[in-house]
N, C-alpha and C. Protein backbone atom coordinates (compact mmCIF):
# COMPACT_ATOMS: atom_id res chain seq x y z
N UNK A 1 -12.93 -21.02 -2.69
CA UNK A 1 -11.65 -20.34 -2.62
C UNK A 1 -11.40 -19.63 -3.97
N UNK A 2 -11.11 -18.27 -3.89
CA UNK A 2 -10.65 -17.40 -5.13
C UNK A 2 -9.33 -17.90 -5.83
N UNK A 3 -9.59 -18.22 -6.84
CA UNK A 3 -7.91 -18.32 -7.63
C UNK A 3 -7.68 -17.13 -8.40
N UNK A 4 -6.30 -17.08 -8.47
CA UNK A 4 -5.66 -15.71 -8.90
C UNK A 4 -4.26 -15.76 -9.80
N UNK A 5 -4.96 -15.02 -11.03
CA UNK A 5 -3.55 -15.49 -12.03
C UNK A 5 -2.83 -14.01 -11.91
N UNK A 6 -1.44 -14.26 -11.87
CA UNK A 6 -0.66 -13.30 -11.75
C UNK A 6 -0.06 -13.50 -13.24
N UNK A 7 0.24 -12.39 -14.32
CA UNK A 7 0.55 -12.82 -16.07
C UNK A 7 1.65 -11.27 -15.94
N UNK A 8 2.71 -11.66 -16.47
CA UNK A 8 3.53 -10.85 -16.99
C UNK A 8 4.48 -11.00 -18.42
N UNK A 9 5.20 -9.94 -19.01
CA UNK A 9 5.77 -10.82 -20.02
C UNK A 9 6.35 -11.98 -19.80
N UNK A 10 7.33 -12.20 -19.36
CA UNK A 10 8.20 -13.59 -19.21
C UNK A 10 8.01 -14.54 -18.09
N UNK A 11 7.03 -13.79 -17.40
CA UNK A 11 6.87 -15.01 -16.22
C UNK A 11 8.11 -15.00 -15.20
N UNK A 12 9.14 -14.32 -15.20
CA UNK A 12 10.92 -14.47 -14.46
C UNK A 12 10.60 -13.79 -13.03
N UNK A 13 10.24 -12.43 -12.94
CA UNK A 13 10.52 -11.97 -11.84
C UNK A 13 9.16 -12.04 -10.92
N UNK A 14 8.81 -10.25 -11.70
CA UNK A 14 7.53 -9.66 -10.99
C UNK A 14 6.34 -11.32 -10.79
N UNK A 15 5.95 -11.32 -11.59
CA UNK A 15 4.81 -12.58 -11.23
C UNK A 15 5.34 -13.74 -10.27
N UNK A 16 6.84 -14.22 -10.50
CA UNK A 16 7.34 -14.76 -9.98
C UNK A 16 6.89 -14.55 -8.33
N UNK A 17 7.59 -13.05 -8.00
CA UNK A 17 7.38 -13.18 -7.03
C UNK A 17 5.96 -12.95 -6.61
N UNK A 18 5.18 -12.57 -6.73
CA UNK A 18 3.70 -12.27 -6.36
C UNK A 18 3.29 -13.42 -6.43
N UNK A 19 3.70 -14.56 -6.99
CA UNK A 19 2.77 -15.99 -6.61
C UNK A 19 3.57 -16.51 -5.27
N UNK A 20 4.65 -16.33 -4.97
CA UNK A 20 5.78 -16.46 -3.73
C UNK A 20 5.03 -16.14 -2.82
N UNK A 21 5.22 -14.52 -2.99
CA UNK A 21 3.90 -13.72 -1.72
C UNK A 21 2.20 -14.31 -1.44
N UNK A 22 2.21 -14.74 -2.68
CA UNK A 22 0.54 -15.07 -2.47
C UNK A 22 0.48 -16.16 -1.72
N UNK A 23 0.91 -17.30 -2.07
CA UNK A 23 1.05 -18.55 -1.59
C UNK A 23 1.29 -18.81 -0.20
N UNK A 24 2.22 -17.71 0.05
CA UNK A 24 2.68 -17.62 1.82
C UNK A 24 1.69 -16.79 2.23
N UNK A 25 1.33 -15.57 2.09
CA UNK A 25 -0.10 -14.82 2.77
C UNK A 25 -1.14 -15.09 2.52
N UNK A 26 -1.23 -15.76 1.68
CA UNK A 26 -2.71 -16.13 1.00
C UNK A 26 -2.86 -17.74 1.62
N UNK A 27 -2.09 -18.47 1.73
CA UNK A 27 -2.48 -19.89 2.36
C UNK A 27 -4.05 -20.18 3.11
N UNK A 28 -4.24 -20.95 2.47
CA UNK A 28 -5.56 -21.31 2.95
C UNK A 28 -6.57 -20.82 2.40
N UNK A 29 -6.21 -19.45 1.68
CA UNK A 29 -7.63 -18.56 1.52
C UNK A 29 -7.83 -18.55 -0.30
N UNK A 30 -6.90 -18.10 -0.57
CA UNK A 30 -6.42 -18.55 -2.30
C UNK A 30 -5.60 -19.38 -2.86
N UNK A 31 -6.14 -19.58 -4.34
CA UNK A 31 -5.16 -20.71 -5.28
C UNK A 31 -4.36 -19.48 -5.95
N UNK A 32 -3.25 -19.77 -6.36
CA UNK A 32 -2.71 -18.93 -7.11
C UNK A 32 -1.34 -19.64 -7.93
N UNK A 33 -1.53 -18.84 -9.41
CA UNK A 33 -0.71 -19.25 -10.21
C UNK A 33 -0.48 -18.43 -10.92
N UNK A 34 0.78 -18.00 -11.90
CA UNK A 34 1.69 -17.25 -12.11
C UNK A 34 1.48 -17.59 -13.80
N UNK A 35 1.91 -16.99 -14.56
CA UNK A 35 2.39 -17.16 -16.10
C UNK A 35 2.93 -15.33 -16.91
N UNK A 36 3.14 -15.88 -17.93
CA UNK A 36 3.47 -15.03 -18.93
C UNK A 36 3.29 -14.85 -20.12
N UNK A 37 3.44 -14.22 -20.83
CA UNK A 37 2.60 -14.07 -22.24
C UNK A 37 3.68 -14.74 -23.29
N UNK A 38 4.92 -14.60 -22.79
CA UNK A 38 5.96 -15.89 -23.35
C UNK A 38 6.73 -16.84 -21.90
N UNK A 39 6.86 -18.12 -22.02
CA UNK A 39 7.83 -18.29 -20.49
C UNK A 39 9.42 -18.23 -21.23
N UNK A 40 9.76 -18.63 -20.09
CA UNK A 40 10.78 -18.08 -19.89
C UNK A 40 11.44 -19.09 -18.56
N UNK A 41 11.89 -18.16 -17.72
CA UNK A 41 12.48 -18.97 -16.49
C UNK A 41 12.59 -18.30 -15.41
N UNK A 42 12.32 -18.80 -13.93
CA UNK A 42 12.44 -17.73 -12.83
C UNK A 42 13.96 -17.04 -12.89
N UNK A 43 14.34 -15.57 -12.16
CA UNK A 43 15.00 -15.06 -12.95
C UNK A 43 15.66 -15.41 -11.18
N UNK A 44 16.66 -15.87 -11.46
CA UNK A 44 18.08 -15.89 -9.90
C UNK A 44 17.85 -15.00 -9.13
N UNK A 45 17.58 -13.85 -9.29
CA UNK A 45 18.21 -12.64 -8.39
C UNK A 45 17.03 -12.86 -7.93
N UNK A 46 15.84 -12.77 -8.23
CA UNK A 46 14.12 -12.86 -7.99
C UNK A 46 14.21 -14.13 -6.89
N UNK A 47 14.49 -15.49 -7.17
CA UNK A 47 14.95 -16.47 -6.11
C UNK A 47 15.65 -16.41 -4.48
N UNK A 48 16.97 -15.59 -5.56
CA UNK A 48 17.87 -15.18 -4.00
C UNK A 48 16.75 -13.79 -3.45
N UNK A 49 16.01 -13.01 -3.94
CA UNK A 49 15.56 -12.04 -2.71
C UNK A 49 14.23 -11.89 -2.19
N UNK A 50 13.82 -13.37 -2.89
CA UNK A 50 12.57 -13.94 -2.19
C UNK A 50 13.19 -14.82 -0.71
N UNK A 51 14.04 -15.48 -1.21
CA UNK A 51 14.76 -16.69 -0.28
C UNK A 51 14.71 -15.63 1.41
N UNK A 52 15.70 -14.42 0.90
CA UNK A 52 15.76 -13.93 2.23
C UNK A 52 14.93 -12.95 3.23
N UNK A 53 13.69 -13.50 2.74
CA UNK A 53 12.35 -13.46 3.16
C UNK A 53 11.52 -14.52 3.08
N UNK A 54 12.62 -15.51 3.56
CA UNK A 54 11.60 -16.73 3.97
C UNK A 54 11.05 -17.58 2.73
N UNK A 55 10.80 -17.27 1.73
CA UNK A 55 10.03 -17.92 0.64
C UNK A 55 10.99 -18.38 -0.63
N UNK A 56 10.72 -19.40 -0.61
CA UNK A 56 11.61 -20.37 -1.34
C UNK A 56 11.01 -20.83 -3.14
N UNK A 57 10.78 -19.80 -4.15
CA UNK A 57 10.28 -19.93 -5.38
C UNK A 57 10.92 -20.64 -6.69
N UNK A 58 11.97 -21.21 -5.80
CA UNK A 58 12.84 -22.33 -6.14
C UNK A 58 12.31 -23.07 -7.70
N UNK A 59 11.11 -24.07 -6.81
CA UNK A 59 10.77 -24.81 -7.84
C UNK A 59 9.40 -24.40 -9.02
N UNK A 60 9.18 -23.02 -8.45
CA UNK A 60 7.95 -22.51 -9.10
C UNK A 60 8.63 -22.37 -10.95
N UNK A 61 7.96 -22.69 -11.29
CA UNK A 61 8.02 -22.59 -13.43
C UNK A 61 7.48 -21.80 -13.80
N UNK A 62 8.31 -21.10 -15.07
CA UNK A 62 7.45 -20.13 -16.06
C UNK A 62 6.57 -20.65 -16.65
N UNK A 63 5.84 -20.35 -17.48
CA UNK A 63 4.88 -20.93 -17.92
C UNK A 63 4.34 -19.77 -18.66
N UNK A 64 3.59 -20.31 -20.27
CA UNK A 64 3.20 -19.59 -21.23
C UNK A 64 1.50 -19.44 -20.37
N UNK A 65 0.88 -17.95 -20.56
CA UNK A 65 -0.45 -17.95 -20.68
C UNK A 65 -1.34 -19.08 -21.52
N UNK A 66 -0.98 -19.05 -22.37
CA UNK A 66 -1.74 -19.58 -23.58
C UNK A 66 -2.35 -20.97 -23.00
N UNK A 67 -1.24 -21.76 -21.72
CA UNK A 67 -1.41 -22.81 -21.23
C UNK A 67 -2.83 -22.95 -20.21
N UNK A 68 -3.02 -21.81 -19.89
CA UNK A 68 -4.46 -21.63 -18.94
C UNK A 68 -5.66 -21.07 -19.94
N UNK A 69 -6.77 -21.43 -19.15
CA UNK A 69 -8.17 -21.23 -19.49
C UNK A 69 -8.47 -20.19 -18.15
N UNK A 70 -8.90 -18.86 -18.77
CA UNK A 70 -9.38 -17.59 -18.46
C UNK A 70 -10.55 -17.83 -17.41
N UNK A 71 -11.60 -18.59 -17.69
CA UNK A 71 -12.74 -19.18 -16.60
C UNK A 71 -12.07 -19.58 -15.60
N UNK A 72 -11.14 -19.74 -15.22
CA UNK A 72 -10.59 -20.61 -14.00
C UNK A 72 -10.31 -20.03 -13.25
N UNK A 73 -10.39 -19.04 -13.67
CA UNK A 73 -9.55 -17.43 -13.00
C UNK A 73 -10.56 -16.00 -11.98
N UNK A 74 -10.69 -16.09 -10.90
CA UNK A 74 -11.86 -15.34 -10.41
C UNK A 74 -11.04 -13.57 -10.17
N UNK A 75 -9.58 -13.63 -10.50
CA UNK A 75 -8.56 -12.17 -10.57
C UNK A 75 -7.73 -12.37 -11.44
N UNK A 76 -7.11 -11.38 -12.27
CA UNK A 76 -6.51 -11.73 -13.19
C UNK A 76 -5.25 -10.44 -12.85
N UNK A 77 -4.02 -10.60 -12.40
CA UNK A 77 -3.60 -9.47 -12.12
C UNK A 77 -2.35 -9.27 -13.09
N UNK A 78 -1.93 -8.21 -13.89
CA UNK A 78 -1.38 -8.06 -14.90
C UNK A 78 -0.29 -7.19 -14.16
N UNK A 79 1.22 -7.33 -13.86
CA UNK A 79 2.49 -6.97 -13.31
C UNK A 79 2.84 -5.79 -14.01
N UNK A 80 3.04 -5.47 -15.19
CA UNK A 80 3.87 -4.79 -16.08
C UNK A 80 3.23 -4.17 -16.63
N UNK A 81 1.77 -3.94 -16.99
CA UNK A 81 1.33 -3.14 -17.58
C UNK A 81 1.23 -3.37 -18.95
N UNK A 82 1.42 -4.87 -18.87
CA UNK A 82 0.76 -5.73 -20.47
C UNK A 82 -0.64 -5.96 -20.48
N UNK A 83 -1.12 -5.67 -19.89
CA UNK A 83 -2.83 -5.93 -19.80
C UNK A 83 -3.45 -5.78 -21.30
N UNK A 84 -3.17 -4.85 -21.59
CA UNK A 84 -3.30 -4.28 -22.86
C UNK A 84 -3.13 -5.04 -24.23
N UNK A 85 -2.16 -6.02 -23.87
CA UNK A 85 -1.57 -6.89 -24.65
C UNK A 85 -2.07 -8.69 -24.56
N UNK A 86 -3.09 -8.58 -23.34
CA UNK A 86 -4.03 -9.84 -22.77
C UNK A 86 -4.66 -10.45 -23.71
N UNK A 87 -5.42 -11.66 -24.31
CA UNK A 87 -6.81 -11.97 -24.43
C UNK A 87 -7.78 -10.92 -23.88
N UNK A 88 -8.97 -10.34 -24.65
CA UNK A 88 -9.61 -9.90 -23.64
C UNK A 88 -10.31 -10.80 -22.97
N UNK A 89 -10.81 -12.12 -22.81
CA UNK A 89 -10.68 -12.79 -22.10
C UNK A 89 -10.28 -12.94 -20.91
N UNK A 90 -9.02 -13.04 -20.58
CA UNK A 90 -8.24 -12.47 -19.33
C UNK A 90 -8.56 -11.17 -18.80
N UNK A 91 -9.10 -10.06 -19.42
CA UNK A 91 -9.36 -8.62 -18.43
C UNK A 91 -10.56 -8.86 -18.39
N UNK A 92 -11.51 -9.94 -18.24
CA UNK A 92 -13.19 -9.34 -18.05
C UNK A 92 -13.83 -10.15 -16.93
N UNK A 93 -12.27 -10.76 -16.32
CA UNK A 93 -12.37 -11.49 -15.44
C UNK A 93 -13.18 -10.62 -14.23
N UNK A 94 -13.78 -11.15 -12.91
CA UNK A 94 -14.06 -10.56 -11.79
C UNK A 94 -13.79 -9.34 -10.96
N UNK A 95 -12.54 -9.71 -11.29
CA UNK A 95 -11.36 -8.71 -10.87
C UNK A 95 -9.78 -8.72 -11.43
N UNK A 96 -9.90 -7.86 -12.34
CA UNK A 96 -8.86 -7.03 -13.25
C UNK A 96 -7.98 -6.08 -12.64
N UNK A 97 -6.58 -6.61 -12.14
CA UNK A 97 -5.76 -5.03 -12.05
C UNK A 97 -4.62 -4.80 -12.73
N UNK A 98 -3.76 -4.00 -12.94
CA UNK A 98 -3.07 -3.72 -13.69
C UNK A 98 -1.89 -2.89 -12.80
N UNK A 99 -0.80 -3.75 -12.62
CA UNK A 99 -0.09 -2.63 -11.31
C UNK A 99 1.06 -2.17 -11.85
N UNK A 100 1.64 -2.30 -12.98
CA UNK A 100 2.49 -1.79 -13.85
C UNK A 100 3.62 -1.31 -12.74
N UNK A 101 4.19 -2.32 -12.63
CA UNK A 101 5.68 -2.65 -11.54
C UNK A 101 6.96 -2.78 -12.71
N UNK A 102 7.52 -1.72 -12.29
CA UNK A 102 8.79 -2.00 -12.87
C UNK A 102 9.50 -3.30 -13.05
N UNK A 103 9.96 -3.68 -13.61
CA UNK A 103 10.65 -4.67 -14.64
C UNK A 103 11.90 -4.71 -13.50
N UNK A 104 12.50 -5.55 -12.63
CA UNK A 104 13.80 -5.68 -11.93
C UNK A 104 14.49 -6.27 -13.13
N UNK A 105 14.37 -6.95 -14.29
CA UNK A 105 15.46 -7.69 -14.62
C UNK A 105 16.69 -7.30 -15.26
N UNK A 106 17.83 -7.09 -15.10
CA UNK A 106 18.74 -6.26 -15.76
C UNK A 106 18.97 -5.04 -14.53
N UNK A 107 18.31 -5.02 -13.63
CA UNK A 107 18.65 -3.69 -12.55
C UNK A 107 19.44 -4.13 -11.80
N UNK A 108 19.85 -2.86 -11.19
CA UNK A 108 20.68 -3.31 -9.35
C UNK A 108 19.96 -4.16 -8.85
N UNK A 109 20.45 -5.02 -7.73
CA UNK A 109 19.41 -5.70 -6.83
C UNK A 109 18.74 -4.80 -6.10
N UNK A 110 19.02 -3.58 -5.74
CA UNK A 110 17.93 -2.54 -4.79
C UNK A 110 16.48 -2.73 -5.71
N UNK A 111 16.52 -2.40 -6.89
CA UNK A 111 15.35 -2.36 -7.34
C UNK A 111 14.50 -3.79 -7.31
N UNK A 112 15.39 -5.03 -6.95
CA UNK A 112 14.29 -6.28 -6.93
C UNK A 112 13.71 -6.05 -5.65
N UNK A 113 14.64 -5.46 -4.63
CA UNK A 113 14.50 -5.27 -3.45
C UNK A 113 12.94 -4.52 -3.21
N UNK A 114 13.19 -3.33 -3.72
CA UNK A 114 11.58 -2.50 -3.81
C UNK A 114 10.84 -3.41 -4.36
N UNK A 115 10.84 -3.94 -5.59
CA UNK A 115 10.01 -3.94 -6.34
C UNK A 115 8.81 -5.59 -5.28
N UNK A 116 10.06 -6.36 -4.88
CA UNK A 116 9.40 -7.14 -4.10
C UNK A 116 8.80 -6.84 -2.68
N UNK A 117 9.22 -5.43 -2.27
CA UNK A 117 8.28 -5.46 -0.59
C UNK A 117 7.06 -4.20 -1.56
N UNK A 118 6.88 -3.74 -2.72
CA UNK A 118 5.93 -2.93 -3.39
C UNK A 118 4.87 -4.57 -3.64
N UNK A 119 5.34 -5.38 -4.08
CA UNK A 119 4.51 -7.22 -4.69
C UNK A 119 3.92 -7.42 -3.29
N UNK A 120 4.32 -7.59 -1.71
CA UNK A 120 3.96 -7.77 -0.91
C UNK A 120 3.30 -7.04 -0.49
N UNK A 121 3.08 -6.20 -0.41
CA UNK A 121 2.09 -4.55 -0.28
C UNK A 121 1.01 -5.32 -1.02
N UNK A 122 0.87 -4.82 -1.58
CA UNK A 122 -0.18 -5.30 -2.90
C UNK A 122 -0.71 -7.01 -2.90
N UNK A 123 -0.38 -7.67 -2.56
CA UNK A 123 -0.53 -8.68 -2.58
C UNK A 123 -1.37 -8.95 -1.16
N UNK A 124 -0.72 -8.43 -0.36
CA UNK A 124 -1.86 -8.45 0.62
C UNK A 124 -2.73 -7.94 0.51
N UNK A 125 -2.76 -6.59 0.24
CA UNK A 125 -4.31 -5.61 0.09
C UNK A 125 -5.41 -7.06 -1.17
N UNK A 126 -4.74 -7.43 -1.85
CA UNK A 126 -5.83 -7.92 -3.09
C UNK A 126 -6.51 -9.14 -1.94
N UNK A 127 -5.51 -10.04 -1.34
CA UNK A 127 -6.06 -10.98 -0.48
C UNK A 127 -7.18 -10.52 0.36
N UNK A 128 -7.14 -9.28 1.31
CA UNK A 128 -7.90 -8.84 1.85
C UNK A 128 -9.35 -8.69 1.02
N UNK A 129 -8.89 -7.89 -0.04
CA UNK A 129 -9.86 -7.72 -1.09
C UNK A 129 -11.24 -8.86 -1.92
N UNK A 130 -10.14 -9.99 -1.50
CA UNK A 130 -10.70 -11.22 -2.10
C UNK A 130 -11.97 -11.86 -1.18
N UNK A 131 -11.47 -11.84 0.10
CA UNK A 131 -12.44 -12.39 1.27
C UNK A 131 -13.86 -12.29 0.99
């Protein structure tokens, strides 16, 4: 089974939700886990507009990168367009992407709104990808 680190700055939203999405579409097929290059905390609004799509990221934790080992990792997918700002370590992984998703935190909720059915888009295609 492929595991798949999802790394953004704070770990709150974007990654947040893409381990949400993964976990529910990906069941069975991938491991997946979430971090950030600092943690932080899942961000509320990211909670409530996962919730009303079924997925409950409730008890999921931020968590610092620094806490994982890069080998463990067969995708390494970078949210924000910090890639740049990685271990290179982390980009020489298998599979490296970089989807540079707007930042919801501080926005209207419309934009968590996009930004989470844009995470589900994508999140499926990589699953597919993974097989």
């Amino acid at each position: 089974m492929k595991k798949v680190m999802f790394v953004c700055k704070r770990n709150s939203c974007r990654s947040q939700m893409a381990e949400g999405w993964a976990k529910t579409l990906g069941e069975g097929k991938i491991e997946v886990t979430s971090s950030g290059l600092e943690a932080s905390r899942v961000h509320p609004t990211a909670i409530e507009v996962m919730s009303e799509v079924g997925i409950d990221i409730s008890s999921q934790t931020s968590d610092p990168l620094s806490n994982f080992n890069a080998d463990d990792y067969d995708a390494v997918i970078s949210m924000c367009g910090c890639g740049v700002n990685l271990p290179p370590e982390w980009v020489t992984q298998e599979v490296f992407e970089d989807w540079e998703l707007d930042d919801p935190d501080g926005q209207p909720i419309e934009t968590f709104y996009r930004v989470r059915d844009e995470i589900k888009k994508r999140v499926a295609n990589l699953i597919d990808q993974l097989k």
